[in-house]
N, C-alpha and C. Protein backbone atom coordinates (compact mmCIF):
# COMPACT_ATOMS: atom_id res chain seq x y z
N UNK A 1 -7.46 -16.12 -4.41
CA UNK A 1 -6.15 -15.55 -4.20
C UNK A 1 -5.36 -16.46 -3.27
N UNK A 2 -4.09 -16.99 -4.04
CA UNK A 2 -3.35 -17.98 -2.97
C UNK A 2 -2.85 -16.80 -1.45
N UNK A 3 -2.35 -17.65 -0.85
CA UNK A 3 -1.62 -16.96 0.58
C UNK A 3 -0.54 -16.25 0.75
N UNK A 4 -0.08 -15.49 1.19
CA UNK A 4 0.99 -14.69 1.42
C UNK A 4 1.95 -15.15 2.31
N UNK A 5 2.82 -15.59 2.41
CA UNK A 5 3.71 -15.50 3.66
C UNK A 5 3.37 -14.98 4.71
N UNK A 6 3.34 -15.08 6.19
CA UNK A 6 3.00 -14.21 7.43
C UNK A 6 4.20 -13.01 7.14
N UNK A 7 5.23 -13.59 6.94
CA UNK A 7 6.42 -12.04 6.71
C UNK A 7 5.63 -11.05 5.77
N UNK A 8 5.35 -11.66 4.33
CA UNK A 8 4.79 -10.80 3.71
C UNK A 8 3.32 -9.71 4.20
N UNK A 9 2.59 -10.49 5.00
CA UNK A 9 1.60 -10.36 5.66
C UNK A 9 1.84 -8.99 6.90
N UNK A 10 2.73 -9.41 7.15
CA UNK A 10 3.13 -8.29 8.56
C UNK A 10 3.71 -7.14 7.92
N UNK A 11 4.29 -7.31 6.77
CA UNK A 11 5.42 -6.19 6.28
C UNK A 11 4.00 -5.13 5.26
N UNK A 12 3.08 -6.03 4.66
CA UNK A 12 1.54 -5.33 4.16
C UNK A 12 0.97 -4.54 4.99
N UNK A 13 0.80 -5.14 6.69
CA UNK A 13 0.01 -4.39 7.54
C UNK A 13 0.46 -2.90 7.98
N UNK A 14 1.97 -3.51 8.49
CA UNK A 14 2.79 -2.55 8.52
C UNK A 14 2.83 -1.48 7.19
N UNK A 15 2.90 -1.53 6.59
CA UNK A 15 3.30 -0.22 5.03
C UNK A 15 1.48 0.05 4.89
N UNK A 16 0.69 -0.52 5.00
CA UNK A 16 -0.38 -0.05 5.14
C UNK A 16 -0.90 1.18 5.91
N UNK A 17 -0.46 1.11 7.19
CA UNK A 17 -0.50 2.29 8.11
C UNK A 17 0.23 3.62 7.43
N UNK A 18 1.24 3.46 6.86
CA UNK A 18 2.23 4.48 6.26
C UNK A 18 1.05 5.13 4.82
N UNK A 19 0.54 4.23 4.23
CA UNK A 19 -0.37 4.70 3.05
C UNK A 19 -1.65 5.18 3.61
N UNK A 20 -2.21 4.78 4.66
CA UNK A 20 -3.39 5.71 5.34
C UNK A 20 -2.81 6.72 6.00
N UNK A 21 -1.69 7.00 6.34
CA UNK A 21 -1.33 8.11 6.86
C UNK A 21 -1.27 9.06 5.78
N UNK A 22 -0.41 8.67 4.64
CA UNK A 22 0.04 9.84 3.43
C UNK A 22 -1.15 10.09 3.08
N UNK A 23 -2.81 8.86 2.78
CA UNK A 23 -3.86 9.62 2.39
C UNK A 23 -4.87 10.22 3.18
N UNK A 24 -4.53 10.06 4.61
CA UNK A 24 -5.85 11.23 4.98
C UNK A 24 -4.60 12.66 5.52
N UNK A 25 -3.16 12.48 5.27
CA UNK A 25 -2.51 13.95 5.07
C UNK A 25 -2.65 14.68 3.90
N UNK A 26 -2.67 14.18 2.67
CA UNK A 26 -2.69 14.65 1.10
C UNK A 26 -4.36 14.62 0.67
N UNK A 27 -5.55 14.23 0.97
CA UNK A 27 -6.49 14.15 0.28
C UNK A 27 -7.01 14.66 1.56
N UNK A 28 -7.96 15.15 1.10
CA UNK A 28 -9.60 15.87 1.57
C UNK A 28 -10.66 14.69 1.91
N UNK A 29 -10.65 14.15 2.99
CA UNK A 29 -11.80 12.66 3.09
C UNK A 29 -12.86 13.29 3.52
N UNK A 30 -14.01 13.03 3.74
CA UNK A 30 -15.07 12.90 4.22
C UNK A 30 -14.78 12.17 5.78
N UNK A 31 -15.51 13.28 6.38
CA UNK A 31 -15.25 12.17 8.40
C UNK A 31 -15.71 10.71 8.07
N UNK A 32 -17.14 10.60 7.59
CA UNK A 32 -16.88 9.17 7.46
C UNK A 32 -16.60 8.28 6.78
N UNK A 33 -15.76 8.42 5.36
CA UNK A 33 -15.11 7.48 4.64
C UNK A 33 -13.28 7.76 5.84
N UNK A 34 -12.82 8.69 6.12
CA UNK A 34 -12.21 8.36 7.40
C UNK A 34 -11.95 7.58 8.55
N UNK A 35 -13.24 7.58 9.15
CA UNK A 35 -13.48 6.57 9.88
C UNK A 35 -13.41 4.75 9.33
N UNK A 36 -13.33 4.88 8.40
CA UNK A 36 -13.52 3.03 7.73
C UNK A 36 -12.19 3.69 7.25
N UNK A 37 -11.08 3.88 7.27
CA UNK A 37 -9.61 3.58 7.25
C UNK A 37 -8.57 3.02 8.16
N UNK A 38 -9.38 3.74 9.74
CA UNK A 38 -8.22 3.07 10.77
C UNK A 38 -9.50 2.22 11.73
N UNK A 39 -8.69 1.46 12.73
CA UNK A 39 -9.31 0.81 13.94
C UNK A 39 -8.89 1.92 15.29
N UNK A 40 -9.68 2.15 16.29
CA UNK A 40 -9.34 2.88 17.43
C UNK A 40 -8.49 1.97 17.99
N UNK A 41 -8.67 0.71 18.03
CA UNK A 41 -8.02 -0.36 19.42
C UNK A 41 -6.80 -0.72 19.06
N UNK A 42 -5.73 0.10 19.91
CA UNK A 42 -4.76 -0.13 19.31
C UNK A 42 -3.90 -1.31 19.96
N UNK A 43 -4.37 -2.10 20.83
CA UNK A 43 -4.48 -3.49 21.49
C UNK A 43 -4.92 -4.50 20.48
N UNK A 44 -5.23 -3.95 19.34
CA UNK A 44 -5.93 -5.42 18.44
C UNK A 44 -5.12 -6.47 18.49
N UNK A 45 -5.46 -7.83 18.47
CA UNK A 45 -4.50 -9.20 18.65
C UNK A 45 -4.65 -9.05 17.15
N UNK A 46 -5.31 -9.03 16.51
CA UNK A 46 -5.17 -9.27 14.75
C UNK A 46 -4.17 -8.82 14.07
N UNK A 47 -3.77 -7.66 14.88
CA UNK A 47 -2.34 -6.75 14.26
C UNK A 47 -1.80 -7.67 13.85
N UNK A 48 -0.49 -7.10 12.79
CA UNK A 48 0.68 -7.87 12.74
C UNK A 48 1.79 -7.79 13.58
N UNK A 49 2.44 -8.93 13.87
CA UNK A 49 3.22 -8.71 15.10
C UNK A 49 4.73 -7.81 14.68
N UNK A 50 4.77 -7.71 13.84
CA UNK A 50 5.72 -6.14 13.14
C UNK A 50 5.20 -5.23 13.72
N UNK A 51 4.03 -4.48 13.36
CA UNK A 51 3.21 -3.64 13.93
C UNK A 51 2.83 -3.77 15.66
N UNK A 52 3.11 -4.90 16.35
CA UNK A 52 3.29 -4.51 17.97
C UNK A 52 4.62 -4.42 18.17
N UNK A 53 5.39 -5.20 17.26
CA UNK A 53 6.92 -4.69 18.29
C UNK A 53 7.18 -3.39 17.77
N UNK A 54 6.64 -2.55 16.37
CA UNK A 54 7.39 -1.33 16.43
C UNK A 54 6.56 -0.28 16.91
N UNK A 55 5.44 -0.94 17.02
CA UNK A 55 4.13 0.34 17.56
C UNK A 55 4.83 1.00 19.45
N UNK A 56 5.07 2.54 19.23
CA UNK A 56 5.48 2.69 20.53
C UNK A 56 4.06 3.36 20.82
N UNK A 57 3.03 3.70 20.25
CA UNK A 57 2.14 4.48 19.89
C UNK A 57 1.59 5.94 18.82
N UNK A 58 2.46 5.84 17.86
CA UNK A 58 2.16 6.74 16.90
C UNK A 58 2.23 6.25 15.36
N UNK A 59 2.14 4.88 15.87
CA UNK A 59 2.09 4.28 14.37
C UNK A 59 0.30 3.88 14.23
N UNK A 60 -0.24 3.77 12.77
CA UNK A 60 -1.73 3.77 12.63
C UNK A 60 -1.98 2.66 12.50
N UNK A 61 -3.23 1.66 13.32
CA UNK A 61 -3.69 0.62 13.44
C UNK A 61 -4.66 0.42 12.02
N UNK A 62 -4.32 0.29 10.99
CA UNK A 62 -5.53 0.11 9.51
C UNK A 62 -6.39 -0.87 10.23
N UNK A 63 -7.44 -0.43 9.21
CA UNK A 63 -8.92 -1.72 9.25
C UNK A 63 -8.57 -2.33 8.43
N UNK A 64 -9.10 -3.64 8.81
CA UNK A 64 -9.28 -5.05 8.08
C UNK A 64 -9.71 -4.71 6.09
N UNK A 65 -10.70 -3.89 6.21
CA UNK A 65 -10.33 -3.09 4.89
C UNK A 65 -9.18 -3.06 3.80
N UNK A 66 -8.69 -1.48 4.84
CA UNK A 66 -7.40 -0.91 3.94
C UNK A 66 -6.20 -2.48 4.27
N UNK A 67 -6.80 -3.30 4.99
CA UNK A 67 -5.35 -3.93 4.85
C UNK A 67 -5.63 -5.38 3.75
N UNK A 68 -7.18 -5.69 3.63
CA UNK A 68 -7.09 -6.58 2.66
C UNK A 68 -6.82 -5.92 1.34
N UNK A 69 -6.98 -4.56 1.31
CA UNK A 69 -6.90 -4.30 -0.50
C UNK A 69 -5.76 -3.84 -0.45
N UNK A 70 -4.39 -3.92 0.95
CA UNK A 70 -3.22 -3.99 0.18
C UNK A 70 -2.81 -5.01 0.11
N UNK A 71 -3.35 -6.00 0.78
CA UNK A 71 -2.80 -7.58 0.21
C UNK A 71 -3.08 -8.03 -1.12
N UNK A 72 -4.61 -7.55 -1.81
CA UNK A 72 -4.65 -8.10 -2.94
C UNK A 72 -3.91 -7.20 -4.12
N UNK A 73 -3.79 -6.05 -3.87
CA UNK A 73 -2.37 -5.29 -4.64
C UNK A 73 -0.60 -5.98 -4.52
N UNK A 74 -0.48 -6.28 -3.13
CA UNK A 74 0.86 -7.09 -3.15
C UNK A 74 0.90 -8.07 -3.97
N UNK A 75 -0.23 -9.11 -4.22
CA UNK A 75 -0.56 -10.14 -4.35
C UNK A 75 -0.06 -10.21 -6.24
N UNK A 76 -1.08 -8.79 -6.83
CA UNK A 76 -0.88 -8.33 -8.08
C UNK A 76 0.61 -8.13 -8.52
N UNK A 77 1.36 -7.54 -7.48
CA UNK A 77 2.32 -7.29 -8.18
C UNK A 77 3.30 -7.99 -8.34
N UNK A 78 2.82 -8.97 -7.50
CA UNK A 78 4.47 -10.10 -7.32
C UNK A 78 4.02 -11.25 -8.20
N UNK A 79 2.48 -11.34 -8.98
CA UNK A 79 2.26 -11.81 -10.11
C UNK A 79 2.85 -11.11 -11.24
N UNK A 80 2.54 -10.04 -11.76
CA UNK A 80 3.40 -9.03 -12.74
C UNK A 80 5.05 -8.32 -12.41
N UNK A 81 5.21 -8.95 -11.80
CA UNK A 81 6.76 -9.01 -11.49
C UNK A 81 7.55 -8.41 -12.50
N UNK A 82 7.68 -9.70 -13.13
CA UNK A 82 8.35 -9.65 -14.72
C UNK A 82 8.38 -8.87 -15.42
N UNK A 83 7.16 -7.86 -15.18
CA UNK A 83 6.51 -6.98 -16.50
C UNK A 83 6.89 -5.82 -16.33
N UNK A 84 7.32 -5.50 -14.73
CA UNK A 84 7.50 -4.24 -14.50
C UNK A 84 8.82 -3.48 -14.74
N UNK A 85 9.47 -3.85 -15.80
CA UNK A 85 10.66 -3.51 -16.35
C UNK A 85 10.20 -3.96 -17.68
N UNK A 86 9.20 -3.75 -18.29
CA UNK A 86 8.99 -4.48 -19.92
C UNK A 86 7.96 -3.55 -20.35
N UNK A 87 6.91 -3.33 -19.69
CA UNK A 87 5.56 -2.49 -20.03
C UNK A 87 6.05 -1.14 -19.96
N UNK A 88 4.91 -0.64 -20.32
CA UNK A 88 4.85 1.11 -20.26
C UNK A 88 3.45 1.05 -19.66
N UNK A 89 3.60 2.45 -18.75
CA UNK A 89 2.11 2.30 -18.09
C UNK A 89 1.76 1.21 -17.15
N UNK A 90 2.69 0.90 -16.69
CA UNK A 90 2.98 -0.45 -15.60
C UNK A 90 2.06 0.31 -14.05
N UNK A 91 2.05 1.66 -14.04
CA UNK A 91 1.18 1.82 -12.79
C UNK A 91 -0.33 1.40 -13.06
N UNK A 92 -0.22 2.02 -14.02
CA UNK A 92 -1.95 1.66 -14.86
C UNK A 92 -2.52 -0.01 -14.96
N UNK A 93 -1.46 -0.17 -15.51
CA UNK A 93 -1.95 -1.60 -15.57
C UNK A 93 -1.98 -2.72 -14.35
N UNK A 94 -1.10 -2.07 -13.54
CA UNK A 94 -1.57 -2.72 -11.99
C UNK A 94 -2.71 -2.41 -11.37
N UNK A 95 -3.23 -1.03 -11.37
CA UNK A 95 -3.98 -0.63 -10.76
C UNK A 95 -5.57 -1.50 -11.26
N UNK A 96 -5.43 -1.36 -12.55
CA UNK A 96 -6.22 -1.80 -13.18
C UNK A 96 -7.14 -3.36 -12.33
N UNK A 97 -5.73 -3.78 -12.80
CA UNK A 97 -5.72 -5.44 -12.47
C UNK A 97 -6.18 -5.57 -11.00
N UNK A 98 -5.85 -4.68 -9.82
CA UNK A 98 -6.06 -4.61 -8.54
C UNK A 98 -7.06 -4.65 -8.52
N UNK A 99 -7.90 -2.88 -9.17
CA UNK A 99 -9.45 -2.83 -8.89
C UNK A 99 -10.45 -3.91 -9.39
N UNK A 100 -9.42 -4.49 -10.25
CA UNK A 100 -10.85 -5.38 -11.07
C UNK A 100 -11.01 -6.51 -9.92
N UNK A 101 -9.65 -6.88 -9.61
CA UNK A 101 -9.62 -8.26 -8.34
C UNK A 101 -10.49 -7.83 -6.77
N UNK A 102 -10.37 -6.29 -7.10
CA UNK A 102 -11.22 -6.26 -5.67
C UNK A 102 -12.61 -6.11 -5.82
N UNK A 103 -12.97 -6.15 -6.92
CA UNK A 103 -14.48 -5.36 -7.28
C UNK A 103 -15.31 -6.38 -7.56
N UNK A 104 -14.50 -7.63 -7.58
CA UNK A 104 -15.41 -9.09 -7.54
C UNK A 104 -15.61 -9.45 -6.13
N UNK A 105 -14.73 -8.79 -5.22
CA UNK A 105 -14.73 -9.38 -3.61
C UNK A 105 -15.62 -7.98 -3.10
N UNK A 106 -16.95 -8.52 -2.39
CA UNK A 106 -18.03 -7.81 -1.49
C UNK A 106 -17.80 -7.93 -0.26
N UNK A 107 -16.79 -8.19 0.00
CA UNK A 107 -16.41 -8.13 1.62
C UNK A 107 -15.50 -6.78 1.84
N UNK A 108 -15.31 -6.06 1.41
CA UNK A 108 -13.84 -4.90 1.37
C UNK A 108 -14.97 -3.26 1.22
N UNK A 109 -14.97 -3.01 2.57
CA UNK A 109 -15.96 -2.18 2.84
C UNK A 109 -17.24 -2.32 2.13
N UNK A 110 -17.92 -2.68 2.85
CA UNK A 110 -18.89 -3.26 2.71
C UNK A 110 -19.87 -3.37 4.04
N UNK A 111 -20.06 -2.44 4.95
CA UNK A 111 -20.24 -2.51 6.64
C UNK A 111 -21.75 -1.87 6.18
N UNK A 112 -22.77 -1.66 7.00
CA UNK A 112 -24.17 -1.08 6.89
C UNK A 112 -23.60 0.79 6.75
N UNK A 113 -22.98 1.14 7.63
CA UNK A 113 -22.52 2.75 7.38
C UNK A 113 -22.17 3.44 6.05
N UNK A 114 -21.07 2.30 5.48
CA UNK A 114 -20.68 3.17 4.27
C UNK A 114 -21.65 2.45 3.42
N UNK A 115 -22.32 1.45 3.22
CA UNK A 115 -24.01 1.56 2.67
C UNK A 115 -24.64 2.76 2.54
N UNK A 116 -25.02 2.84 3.48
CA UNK A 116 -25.66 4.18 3.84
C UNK A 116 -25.22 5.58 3.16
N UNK A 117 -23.54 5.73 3.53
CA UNK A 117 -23.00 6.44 3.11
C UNK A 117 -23.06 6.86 1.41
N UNK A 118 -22.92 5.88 0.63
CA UNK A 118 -22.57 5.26 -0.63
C UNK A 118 -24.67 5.78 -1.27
N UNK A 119 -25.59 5.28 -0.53
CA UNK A 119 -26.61 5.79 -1.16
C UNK A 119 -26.97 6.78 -1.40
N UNK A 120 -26.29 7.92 -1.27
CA UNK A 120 -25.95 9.66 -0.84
C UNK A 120 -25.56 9.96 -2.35
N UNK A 121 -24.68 8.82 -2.93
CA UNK A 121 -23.51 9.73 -4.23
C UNK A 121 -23.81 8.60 -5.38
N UNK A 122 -23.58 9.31 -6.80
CA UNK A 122 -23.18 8.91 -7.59
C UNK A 122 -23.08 7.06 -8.03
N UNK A 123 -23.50 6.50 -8.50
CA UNK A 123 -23.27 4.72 -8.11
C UNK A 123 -22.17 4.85 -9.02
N UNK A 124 -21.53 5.14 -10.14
CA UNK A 124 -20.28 4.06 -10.57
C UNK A 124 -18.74 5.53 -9.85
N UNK A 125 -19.44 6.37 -9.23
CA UNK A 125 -17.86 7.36 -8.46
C UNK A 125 -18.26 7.91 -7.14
N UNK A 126 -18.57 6.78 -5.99
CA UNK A 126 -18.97 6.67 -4.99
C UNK A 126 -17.60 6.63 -4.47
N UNK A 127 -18.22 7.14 -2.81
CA UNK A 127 -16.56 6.98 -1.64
C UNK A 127 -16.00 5.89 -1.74
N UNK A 128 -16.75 4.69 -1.99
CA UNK A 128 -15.76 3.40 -1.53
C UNK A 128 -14.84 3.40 -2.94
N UNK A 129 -15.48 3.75 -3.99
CA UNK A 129 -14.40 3.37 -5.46
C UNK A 129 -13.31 3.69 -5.34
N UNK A 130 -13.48 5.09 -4.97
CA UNK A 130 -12.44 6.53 -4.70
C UNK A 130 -11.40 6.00 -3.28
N UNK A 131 -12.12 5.36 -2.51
CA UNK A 131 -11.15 5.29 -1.13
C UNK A 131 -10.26 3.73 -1.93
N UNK A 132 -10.90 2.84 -2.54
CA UNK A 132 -9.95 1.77 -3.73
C UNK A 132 -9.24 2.47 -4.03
N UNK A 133 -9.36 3.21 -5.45
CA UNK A 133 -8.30 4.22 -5.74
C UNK A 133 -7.38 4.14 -5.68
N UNK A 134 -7.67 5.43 -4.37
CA UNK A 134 -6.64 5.86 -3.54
C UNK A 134 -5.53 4.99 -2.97
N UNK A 135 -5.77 3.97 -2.15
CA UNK A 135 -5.05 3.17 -1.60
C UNK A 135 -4.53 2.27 -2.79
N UNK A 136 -4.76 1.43 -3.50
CA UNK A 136 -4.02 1.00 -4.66
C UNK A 136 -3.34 1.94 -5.35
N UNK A 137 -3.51 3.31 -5.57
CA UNK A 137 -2.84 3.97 -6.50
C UNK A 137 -1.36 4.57 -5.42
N UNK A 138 -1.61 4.37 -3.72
CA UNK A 138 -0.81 4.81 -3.15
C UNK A 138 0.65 3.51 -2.93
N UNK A 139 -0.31 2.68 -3.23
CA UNK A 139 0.30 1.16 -2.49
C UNK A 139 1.45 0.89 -4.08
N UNK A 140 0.97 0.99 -4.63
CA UNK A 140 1.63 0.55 -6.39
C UNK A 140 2.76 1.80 -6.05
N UNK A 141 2.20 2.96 -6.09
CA UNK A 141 3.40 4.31 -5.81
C UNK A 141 4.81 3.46 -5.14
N UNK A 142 4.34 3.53 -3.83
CA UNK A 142 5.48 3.19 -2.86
C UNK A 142 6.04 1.51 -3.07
N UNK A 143 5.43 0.75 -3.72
CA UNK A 143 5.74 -0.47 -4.15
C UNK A 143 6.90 -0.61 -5.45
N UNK A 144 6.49 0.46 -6.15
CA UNK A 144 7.15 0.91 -7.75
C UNK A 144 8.55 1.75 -7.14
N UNK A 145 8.62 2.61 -6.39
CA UNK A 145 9.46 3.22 -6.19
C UNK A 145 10.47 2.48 -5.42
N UNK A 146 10.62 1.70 -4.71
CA UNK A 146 10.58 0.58 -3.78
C UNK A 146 11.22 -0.53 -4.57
N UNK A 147 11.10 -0.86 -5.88
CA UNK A 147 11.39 -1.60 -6.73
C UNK A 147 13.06 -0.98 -7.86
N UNK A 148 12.40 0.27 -8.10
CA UNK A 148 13.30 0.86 -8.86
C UNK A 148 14.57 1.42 -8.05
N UNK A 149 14.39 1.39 -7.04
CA UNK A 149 15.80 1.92 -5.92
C UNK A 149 16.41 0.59 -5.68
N UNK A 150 15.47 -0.46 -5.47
CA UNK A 150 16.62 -2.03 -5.76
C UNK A 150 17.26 -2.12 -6.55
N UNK A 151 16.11 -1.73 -8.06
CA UNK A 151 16.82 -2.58 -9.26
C UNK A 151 18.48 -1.58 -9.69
N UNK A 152 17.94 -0.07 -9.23
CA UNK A 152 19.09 0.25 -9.39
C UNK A 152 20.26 0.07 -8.53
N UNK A 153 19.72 -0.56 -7.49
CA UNK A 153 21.50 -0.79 -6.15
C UNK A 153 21.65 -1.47 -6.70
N UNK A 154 21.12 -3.11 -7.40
CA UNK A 154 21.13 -3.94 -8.10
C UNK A 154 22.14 -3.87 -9.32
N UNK A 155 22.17 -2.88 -10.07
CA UNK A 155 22.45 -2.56 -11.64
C UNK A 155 23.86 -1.93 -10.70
N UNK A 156 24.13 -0.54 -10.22
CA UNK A 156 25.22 0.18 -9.91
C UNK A 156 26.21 -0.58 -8.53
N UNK A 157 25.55 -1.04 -8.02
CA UNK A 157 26.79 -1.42 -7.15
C UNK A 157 26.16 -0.68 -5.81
N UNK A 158 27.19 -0.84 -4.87
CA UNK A 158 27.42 0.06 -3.21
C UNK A 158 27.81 1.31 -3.92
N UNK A 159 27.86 2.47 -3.46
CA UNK A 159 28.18 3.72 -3.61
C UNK A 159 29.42 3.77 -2.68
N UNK A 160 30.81 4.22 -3.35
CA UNK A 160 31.58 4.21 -1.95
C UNK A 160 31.99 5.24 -1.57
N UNK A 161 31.89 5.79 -2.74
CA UNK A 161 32.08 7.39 -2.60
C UNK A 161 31.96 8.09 -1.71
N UNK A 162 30.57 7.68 -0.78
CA UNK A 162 29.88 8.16 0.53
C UNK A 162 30.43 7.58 1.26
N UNK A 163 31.03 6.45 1.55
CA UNK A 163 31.79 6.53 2.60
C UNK A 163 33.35 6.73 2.73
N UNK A 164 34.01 7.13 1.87
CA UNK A 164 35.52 7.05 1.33
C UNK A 164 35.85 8.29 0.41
N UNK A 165 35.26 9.76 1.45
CA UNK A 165 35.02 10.58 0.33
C UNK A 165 36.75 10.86 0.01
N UNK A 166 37.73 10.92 0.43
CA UNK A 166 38.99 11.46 -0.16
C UNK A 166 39.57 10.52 -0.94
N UNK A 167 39.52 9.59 -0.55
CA UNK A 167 40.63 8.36 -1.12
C UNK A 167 39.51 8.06 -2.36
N UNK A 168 38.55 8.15 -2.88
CA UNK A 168 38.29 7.27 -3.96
C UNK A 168 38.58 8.70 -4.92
N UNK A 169 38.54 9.88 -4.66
CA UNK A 169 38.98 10.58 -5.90
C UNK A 169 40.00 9.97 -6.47
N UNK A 170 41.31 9.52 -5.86
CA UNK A 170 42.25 8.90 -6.80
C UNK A 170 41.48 7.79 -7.68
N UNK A 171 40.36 6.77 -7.10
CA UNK A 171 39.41 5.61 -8.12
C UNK A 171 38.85 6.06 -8.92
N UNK A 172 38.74 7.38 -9.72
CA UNK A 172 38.00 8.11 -10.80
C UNK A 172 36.13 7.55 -10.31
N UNK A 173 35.96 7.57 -9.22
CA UNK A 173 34.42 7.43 -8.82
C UNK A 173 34.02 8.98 -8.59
């Protein structure tokens, strides 16, 4: 996988925290597939430096984890770029493409705990598949939506309506 920009890099770490937040508010985790989502130290130098200047303290420090498998999802989508105004099933087929790119890399949880954890359940719908998933299926969400609110400021224009509410009734807006 080529490199990301550090902007791109900081702006991943950053929106990362926002997608471990929406999934341990919306899903039911297990304490310890939980625990392998965030870091306690919220001093980490590894952070991104986005993430120290806006951290006042209630923003979430992700693990090295959740933040490599949203890089290799960013990574996916700014390869399929093109497509995502051409396909049908464009979440699917990212997701797809994500899990398969992460499921060759054994470094992305992968610690002795969730070992452990993982010998408990099921081998092909184990916590770590499910905690993939999750985070790619959250990361593509807010990435897709994120896309389609451009393409449409893009397509329609400024709205002026909102700011000029009397005078543009005479502009038939």
């Amino acid at each position: 996988m080529p490199e990301l920009e550090e902007y791109v890099v900081d702006v991943v770490h950053y929106t990362s925290g926002f997608i471990v937040r929406k999934i341990q508010k919306n899903k039911a985790l297990c304490k310890t597939c939980d625990s392998f989502l965030t870091v306690d130290d919220n001093n980490n130098q590894n952070s991104s430096k986005l993430f120290q200047l806006k951290n006042r303290g209630k923003l979430i420090n992700v693990s090295s984890d959740v933040h490599k498998t949203c890089l290799v999802t960013e990574y996916i989508i700014r390869i399929c770029n093109e497509d995502l105004l051409r396909k049908k099933n464009i979440k699917l087929i990212l997701s797809l493409k994500a899990l398969n790119e992460l499921s060759s890399d054994n470094t992305i949880f992968n610690s002795k705990e969730i070992k452990e954890h993982i010998l408990q359940q099921d081998l092909l719908d184990n916590h770590r598949s499910q905690l993939l998933k999750l985070i790619v299926d959250c990361y593509i969400t807010l990435r897709l939506h994120h896309f389609a609110k451009s393409h449409t400021f893009a397509i329609s224009g400024r709205n002026i309506r909102h700011n000029y509410t009397k005078q543009i009734l005479f502009h038939n807006q």
